[in-house]
Protein backbone atom coordinates (compact mmCIF):
# COMPACT_ATOMS: atom_id res chain seq x y z
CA UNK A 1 132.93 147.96 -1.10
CA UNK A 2 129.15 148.73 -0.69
CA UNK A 3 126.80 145.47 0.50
CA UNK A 4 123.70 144.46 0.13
CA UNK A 5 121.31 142.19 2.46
CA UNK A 6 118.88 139.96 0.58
CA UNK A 7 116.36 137.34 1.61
CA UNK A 8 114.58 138.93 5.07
CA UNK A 9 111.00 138.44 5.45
CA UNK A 10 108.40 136.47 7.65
CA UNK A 11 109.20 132.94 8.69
CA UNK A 12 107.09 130.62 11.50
CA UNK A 13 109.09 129.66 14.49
CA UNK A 14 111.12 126.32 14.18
CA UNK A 15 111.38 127.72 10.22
CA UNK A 16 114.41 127.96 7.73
CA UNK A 17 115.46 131.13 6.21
CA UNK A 18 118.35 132.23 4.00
CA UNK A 19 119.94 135.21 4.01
CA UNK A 20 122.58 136.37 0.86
CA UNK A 21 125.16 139.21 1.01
CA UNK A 22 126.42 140.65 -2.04
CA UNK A 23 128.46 143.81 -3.42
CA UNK A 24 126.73 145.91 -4.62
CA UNK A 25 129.79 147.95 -5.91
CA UNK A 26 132.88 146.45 -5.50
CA UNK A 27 133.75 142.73 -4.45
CA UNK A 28 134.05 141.09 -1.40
CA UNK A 29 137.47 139.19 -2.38
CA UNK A 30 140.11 139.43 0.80
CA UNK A 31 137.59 140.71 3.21
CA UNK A 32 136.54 138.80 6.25
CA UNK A 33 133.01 139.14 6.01
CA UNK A 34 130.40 138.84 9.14
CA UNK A 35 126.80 138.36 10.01
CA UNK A 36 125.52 140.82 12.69
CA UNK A 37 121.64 141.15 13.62
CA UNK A 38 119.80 144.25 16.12
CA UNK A 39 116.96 143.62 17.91
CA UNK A 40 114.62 146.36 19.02
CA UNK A 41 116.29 148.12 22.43
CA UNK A 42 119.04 145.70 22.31
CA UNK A 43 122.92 146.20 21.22
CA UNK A 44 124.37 144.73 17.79
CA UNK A 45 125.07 141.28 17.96
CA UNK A 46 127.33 139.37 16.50
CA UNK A 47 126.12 136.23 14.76
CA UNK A 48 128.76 134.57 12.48
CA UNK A 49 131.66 135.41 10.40
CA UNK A 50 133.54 133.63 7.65
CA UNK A 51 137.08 134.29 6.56
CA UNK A 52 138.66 134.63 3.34
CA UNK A 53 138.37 132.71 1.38
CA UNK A 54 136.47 130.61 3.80
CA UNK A 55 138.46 128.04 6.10
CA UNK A 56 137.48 129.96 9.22
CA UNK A 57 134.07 130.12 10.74
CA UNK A 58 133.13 131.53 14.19
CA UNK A 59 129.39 131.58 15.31
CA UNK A 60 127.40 133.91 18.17
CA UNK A 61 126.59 131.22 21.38
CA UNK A 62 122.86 131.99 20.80
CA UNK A 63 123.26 130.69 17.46
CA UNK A 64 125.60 128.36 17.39
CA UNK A 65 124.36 124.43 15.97
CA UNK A 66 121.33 126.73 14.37
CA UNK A 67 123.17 128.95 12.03
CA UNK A 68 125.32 127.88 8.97
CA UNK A 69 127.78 130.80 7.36
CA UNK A 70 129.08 130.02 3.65
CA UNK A 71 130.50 132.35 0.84
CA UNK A 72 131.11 131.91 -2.73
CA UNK A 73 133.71 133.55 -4.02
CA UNK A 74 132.64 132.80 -7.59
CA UNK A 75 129.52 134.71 -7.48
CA UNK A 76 131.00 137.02 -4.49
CA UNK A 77 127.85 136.22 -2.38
CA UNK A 78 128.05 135.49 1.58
CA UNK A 79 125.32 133.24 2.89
CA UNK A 80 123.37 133.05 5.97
CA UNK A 81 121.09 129.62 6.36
CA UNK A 82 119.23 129.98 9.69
CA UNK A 83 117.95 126.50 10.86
CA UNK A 84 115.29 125.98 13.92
CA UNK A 85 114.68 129.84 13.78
CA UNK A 86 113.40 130.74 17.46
CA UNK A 87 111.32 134.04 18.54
CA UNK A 88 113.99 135.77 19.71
CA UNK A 89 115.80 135.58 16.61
CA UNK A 90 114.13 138.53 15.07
CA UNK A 91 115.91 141.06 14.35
CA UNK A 92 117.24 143.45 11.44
CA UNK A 93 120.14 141.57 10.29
CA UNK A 94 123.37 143.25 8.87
CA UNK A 95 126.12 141.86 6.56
CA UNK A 96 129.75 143.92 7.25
CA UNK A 97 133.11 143.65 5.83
CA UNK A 98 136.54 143.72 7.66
CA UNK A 99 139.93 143.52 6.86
CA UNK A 100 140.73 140.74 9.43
CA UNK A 101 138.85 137.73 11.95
CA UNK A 102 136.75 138.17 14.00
CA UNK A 103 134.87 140.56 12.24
CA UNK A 104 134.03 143.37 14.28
CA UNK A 105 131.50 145.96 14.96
CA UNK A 106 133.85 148.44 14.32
CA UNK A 107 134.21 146.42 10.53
CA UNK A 108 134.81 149.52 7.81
CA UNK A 109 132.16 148.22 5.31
CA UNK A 110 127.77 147.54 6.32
CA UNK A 111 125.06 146.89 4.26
CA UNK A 112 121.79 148.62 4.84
CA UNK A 113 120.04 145.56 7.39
CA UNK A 114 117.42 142.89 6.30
CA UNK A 115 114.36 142.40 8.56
CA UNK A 116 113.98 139.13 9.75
CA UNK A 117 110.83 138.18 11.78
CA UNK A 118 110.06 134.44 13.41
CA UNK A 119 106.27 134.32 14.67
CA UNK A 120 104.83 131.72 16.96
């Protein structure tokens, strides 16, 4: 399956900001799909992932009561709503597919990254 990252972009701290996942080839029915965001100089991070179809949600601690996962397996779209969006929250944000929870960064399957910047 190849993925694609939509809805990055410039957003003032305390914002809201969607991010979508899609297949770009392929479809994202049976994988566990995941949320993962790199900041400049720091390691991958893992921010949520979602299983199929979509009983099972686990969230990163620094995001946790911010950050909403969802998928639609109609339209074969993974969302990302990001609530009370902080500084530190930028990043370039990945979507990845796995084969089983928790999503990994080892997962087989990444999109190509979204930039997502929070200003003050």
């Amino acid at each position: 399956v190849q993925l694609q990252a939509y809805g990055g972009g410039l957003v003032q701290a305390g914002g809201s900001l969607r991010l979508s996942c899609a297949a770009s080839e392929g479809t994202l029915s049976y994988y566990y799909m995941g949320w993962f965001r790199q900041a400049p100089g720091k390691e991958r991070e893992f921010v949520a992932g979602i299983s199929w179809p979509g009983r099972n949600k686990n969230y990163g601690d620094s995001v946790k009561g911010r950050f909403t996962i969802s998928r639609d397996n109609v339209r074969h779209t993974v969302d990302l709503r990001m609530n009370s969006l902080k500084l530190e929250d930028t990043a370039i944000y990945y979507c990845a597919a796995d084969r089983a929870m928790p999503v990994s960064r080892s997962a087989p399957f990444w999109g190509p990254g979204t930039q997502v910047t929070v200003s003050s």
